[in-house]
Protein backbone atom coordinates (compact mmCIF):
# COMPACT_ATOMS: atom_id res chain seq x y z
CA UNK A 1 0.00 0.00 0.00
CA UNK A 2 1.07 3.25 -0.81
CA UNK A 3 0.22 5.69 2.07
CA UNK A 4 -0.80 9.34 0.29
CA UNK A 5 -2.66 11.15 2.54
CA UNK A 6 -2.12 12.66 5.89
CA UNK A 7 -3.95 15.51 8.04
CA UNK A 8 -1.07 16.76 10.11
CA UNK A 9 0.86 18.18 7.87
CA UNK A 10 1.76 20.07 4.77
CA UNK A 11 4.80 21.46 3.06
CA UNK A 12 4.64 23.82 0.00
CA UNK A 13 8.53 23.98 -1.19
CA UNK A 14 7.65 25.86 -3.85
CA UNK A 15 5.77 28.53 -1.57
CA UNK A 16 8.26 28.23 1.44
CA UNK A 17 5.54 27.39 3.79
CA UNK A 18 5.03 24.46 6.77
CA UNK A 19 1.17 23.88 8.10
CA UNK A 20 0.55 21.95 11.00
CA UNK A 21 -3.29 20.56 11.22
CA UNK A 22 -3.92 24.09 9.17
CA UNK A 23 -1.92 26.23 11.08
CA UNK A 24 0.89 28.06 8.85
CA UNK A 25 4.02 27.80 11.42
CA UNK A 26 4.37 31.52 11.76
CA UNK A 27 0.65 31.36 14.06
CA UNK A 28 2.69 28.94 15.93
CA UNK A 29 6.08 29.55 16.42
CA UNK A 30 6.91 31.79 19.74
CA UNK A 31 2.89 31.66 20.37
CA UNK A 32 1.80 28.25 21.02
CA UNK A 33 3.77 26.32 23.26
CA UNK A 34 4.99 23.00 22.48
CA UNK A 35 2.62 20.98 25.29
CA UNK A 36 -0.36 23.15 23.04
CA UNK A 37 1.49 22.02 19.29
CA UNK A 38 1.76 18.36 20.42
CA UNK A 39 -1.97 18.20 21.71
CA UNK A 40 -2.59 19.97 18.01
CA UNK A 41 -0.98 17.42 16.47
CA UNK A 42 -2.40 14.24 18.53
CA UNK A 43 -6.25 15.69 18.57
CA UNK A 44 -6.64 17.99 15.06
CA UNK A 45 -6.84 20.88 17.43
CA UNK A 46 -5.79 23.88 19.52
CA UNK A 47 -6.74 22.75 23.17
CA UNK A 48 -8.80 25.05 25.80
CA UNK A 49 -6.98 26.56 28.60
CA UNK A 50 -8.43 23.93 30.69
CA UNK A 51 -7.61 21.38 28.15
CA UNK A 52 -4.29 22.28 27.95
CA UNK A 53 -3.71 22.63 31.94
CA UNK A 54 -4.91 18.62 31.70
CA UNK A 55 -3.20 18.14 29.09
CA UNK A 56 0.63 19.59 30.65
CA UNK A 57 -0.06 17.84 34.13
CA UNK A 58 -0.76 13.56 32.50
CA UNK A 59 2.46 15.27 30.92
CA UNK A 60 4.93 16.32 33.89
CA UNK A 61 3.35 13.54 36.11
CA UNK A 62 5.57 11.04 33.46
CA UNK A 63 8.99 13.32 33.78
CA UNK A 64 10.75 10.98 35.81
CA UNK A 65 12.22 7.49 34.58
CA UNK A 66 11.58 3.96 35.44
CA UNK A 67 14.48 2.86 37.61
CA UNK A 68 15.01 0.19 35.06
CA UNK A 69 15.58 2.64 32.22
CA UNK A 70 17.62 5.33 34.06
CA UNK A 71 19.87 1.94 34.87
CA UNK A 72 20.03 1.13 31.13
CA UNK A 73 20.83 4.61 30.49
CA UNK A 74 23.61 4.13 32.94
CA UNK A 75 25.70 0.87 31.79
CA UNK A 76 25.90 2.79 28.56
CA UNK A 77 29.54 3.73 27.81
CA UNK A 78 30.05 7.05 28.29
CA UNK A 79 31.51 7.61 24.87
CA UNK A 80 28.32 6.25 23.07
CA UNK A 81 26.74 8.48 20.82
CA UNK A 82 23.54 10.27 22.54
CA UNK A 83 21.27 8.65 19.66
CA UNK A 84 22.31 5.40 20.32
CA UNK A 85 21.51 5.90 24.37
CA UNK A 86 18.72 7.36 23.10
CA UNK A 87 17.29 4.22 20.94
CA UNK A 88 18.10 1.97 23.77
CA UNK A 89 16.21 4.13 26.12
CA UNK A 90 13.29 3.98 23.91
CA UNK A 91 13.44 0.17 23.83
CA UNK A 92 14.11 -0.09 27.20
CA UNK A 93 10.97 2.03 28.63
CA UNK A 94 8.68 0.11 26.21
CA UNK A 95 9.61 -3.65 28.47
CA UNK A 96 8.19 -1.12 31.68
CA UNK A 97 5.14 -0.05 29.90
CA UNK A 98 1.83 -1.29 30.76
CA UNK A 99 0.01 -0.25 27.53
CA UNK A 100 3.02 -1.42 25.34
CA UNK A 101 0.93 -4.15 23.02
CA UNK A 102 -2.39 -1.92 23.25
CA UNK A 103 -2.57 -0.26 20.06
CA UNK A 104 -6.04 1.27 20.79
CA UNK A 105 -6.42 5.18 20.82
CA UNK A 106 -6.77 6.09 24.45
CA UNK A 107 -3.65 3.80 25.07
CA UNK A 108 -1.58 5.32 22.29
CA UNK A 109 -1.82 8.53 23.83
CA UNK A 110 -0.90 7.42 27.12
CA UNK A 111 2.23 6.00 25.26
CA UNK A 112 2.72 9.12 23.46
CA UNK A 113 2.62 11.27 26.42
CA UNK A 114 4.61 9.02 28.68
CA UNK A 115 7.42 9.36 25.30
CA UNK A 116 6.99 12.99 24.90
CA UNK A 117 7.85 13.41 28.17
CA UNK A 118 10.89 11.24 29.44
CA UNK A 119 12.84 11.70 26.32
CA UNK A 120 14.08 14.91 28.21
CA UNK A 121 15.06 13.02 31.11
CA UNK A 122 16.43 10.24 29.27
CA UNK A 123 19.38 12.71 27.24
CA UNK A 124 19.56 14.49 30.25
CA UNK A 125 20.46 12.11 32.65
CA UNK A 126 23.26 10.79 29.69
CA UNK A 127 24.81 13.79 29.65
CA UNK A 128 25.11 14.23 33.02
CA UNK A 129 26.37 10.43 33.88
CA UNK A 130 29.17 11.19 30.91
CA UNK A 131 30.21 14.67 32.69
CA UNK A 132 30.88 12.42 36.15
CA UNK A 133 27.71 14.31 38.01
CA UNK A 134 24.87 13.11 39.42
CA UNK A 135 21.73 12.74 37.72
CA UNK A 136 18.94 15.22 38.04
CA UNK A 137 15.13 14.88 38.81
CA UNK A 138 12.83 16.64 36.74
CA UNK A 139 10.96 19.39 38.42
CA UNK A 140 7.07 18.86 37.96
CA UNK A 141 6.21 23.00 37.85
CA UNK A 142 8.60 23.48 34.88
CA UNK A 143 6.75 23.03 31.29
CA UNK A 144 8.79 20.46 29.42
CA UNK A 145 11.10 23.01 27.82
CA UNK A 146 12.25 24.79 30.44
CA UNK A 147 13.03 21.16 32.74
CA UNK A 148 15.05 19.53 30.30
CA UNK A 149 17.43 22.65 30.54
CA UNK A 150 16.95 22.53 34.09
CA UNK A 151 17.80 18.29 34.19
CA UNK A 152 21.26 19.54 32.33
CA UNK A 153 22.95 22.50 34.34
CA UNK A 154 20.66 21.70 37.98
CA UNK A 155 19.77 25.42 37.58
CA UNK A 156 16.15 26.91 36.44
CA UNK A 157 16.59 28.56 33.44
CA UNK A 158 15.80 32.17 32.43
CA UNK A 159 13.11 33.00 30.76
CA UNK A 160 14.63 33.42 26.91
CA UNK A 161 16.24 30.53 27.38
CA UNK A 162 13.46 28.63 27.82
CA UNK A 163 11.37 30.38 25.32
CA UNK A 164 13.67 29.67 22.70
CA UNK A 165 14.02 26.11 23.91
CA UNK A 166 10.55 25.93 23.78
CA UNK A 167 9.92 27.74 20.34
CA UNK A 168 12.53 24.99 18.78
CA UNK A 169 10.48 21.98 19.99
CA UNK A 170 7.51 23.33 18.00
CA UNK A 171 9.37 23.76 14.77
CA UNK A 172 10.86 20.61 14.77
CA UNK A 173 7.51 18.61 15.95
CA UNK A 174 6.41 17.64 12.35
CA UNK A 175 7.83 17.91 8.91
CA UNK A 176 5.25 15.60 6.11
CA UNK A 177 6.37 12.64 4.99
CA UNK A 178 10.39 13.29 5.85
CA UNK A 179 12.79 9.58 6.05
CA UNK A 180 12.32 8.91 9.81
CA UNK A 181 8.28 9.54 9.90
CA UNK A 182 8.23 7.50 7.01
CA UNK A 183 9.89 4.67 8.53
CA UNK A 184 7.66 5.12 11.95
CA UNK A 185 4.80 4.57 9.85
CA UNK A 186 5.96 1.45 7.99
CA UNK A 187 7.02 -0.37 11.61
CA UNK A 188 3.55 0.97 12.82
CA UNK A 189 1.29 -0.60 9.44
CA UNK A 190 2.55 -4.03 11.13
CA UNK A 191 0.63 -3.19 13.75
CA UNK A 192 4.16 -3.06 15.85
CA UNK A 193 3.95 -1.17 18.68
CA UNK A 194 4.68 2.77 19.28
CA UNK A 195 7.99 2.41 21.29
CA UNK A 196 9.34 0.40 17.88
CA UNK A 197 8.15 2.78 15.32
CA UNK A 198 9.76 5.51 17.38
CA UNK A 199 13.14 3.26 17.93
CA UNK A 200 12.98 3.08 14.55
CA UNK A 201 12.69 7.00 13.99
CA UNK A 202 15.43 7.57 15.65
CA UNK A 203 17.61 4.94 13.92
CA UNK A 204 16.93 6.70 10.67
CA UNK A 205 17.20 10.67 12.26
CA UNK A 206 20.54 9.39 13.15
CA UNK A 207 21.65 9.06 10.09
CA UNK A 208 23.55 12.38 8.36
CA UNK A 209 21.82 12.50 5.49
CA UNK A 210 18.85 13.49 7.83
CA UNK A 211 19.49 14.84 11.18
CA UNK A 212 23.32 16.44 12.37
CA UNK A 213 23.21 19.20 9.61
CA UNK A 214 22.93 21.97 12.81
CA UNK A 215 25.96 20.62 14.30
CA UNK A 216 28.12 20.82 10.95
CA UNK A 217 27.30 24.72 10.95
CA UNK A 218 28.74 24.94 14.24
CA UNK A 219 31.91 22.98 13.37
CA UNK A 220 31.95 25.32 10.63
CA UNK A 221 31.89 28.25 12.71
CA UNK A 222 34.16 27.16 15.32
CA UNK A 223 36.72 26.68 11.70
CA UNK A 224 36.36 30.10 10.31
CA UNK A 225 36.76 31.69 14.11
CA UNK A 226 36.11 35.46 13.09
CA UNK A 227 33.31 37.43 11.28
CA UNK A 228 36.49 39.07 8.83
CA UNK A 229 37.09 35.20 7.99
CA UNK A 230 33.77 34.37 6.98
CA UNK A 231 33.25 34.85 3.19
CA UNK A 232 36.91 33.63 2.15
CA UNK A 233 36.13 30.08 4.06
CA UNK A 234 32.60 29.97 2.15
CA UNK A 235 34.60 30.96 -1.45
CA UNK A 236 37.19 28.41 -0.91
CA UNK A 237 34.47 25.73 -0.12
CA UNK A 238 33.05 26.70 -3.69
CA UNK A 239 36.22 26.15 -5.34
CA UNK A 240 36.74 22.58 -3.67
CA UNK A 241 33.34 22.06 -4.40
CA UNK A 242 32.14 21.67 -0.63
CA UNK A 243 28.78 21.18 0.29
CA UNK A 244 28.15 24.47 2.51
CA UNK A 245 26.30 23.01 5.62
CA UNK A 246 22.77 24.57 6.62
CA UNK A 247 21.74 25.48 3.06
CA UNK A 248 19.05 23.26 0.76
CA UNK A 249 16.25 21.16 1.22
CA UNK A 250 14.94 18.12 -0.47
CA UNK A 251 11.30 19.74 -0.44
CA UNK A 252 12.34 23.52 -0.20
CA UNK A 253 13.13 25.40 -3.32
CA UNK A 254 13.13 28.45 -1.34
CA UNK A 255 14.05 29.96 2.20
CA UNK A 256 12.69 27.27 5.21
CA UNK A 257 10.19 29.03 6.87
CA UNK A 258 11.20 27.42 10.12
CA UNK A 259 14.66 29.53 9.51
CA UNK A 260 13.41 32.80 9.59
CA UNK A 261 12.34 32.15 13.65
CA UNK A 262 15.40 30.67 14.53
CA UNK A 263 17.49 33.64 12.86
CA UNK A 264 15.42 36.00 15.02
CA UNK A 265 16.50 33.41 18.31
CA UNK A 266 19.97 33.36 17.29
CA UNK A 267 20.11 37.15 17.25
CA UNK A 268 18.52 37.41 20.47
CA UNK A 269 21.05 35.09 22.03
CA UNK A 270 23.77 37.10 20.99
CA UNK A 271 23.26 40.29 21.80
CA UNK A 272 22.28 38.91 25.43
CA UNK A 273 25.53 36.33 25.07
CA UNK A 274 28.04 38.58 23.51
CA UNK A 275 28.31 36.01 21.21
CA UNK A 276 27.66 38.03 18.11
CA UNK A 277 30.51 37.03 16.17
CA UNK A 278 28.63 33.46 15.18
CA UNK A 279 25.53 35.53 14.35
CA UNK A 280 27.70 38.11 11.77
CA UNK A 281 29.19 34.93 10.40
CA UNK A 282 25.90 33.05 9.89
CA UNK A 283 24.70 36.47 8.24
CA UNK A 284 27.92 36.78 5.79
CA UNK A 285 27.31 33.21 4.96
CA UNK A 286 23.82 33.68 4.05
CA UNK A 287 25.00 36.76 1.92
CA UNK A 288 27.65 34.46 0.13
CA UNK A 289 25.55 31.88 -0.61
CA UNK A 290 22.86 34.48 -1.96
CA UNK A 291 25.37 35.66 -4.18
CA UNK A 292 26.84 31.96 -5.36
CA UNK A 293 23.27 30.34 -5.60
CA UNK A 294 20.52 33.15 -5.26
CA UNK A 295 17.43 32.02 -3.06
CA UNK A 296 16.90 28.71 -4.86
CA UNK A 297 19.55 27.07 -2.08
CA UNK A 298 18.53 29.13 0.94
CA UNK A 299 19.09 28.45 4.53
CA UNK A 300 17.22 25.62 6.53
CA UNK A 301 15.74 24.94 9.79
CA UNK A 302 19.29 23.62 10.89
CA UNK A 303 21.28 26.83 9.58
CA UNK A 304 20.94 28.99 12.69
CA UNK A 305 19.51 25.99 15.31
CA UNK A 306 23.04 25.26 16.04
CA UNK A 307 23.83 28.44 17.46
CA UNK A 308 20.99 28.77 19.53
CA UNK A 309 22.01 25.71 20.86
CA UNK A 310 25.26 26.65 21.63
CA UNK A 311 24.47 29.51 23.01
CA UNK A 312 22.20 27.69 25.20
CA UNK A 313 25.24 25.58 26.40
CA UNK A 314 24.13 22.25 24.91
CA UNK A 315 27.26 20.18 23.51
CA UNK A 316 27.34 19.06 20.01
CA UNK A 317 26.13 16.25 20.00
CA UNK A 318 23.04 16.50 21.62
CA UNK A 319 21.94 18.41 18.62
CA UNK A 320 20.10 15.75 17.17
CA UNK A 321 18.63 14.24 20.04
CA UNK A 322 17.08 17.70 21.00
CA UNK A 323 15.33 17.32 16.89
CA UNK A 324 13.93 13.75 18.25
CA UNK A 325 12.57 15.24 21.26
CA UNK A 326 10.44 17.42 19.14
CA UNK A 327 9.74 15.01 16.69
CA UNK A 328 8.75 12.21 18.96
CA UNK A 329 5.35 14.07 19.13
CA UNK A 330 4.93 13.91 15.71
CA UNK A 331 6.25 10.16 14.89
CA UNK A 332 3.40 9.36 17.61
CA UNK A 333 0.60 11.39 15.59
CA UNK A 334 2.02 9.73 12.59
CA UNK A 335 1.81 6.01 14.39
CA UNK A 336 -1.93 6.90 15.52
CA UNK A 337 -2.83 8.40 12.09
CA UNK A 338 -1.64 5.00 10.13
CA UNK A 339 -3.27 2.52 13.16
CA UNK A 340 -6.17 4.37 13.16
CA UNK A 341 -7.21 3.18 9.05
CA UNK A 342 -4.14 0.83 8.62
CA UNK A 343 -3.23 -0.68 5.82
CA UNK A 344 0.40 -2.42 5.16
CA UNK A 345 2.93 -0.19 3.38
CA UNK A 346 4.65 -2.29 1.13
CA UNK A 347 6.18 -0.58 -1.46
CA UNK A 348 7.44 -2.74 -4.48
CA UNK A 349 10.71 -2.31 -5.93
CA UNK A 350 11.80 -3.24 -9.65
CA UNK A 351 13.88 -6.55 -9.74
CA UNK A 352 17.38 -5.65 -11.61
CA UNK A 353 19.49 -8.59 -10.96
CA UNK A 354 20.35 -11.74 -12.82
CA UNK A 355 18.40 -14.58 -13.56
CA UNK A 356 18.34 -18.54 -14.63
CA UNK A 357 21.31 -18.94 -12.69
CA UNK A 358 22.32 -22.87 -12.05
CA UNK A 359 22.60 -24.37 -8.47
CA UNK A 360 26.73 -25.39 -8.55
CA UNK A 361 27.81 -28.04 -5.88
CA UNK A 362 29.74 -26.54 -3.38
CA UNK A 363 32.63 -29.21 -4.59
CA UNK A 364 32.73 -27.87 -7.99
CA UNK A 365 32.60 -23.72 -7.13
């Protein structure tokens, strides 16, 4: 079966825009919260204030960890990659879950929420165990956002932080028919459970071709070290022929609208950092590549993520674990979408080998 048609959301490359359940991201981003874009996503709806109040509290009543996954998360080496902790986290809380073979509605939410919100605790926690600290507990009066910063440093964070922690989250909670929903849906059409289509999510957003583009930009920045150095380092990529990192989308053929918020949260953080000399290098990038390319390869979501990031103290490498944290919420409206009218995707595939061949005795080879 060839899945088609979805109603969570919709891309227009052409146009530059991102919907979510009709909602063009610019009504969302820095307005709705992300507890308010995953109920959105999971229910076809903005919630109520009471709704959402519900909604937030089933959410922070799952912060904390089963002792049996927080354990798993520990006996990881502390040189694993964060995705890979991740994934085994994933697999690991779905042997504690009650619900885990219930594929019914009412349970899949209670999956979804109890996913949504320990996959803050889980890359927490890893990152603190590899520093040599002590792990933190989550903090049930701090919106999800705000208490996975909180998990990392042990210190509530300030306001902008958290709002541009929290305006992230809802940009990267849903993206069409991208490589990792895709193969979320096709574990969930075999009526697998939710914890394996989002193990297997993450196993694809691992992969560079998808996820990690943010935390090439950075690299990139911490190479070219000064604003004056900028435009040289982007020329000389064009002459060996270097992919510039941050710029082009499969499904964009013009700027990512998720960009333009993040380039307003980057400059924010550096003026209040002091940090501005990533932001005039991100800028004098931009105005290379405009000049190389012209808007047709314009900057995407992960162009000026990275430096917020940074800014925000996160390492590297936790880049891409921060995009499944946001994206967990929509692999689970995904999962519920396909297992509420589900059908088997099996796409076919043309057959290009050889044929006839004769069975040889192994003697004889």
């Amino acid at each position: 079966m060839y899945m088609d048609t979805s109603e969570l959301s919709f891309i227009d490359g052409e146009k530059g825009e991102l919907v979510y359940r009709g909602f063009h991201i610019d009504e969302l981003a820095g307005r709705a919260s992300f507890e308010e874009t995953v109920y959105l996503l999971w229910y076809g709806r903005l919630p109520k204030a009471e709704e959402l109040a519900d909604f937030s509290k089933r959410i922070k009543a799952e912060y904390e960890l089963p002792e049996r996954v927080l354990e798993t998360v520990r006996l990881c080496p502390k040189d694993a990659h964060p995705m890979d902790v991740l994934r085994t986290a994933v697999s690991a809380l779905a042997m504690t879950d009650p619900d885990v073979a219930d594929n019914s509605r009412e349970a899949e939410i209670r999956k979804g929420i109890r996913l949504v919100a320990k996959f803050p605790a889980m890359l927490a926690a890893f990152q603190r165990l590899r520093e040599g600290k002590e792990v933190i507990k989550p903090r049930s009066d701090l919106d999800l956002a705000a208490n996975y910063l909180y998990m990392l440093t042990g210190q509530v964070p300030e306001e902008s932080a958290t709002r541009a922690m929290d305006m992230a989250l809802v940009l990267h909670a849903d993206h069409g028919m991208n490589a990792s929903t895709f193969a979320s849906r096709v574990v969930s059409a075999t009526l697998s459970d939710v914890h394996a289509a989002v193990t297997a999510g993450i196993g694809c957003l691992k992969g560079p071709l998808h996820g990690g583009a943010n935390q090439r930009v950075v690299e990139m920045l911490e190479k070219i070290g000064k604003p004056e150095n900028a435009r040289k380092y982007i020329e000389d990529m064009f002459a060996r022929k270097e992919r510039v990192p941050g710029f082009g989308h499969r499904v964009y053929k013009t700027l990512d609208p998720r960009s333009v918020h993040l380039k307003k949260a980057s400059l924010e953080f550096a003026k209040k950092t002091g940090k501005t000399d990533w932001y005039e290098m991100l800028t004098t990038i931009q105005d290379v590549m405009m000049e190389k390319v012209g808007p047709r390869i314009a900057p995407n979501v992960d162009f000026y993520s990275g430096s917020v990031y940074a800014m925000l103290g996160i390492p590297l490498d936790m880049f891409t674990p921060i995009f499944a944290m946001s994206r967990v919420s929509g692999w689970v409206a995904h999962v519920m979408e396909q297992h509420g009218d589900n059908r088997l995707i099996r796409p076919r595939v043309q057959y290009v080998g050889p044929k006839g061949l004769k069975f040889v005795p192994i003697h004889k080879r």
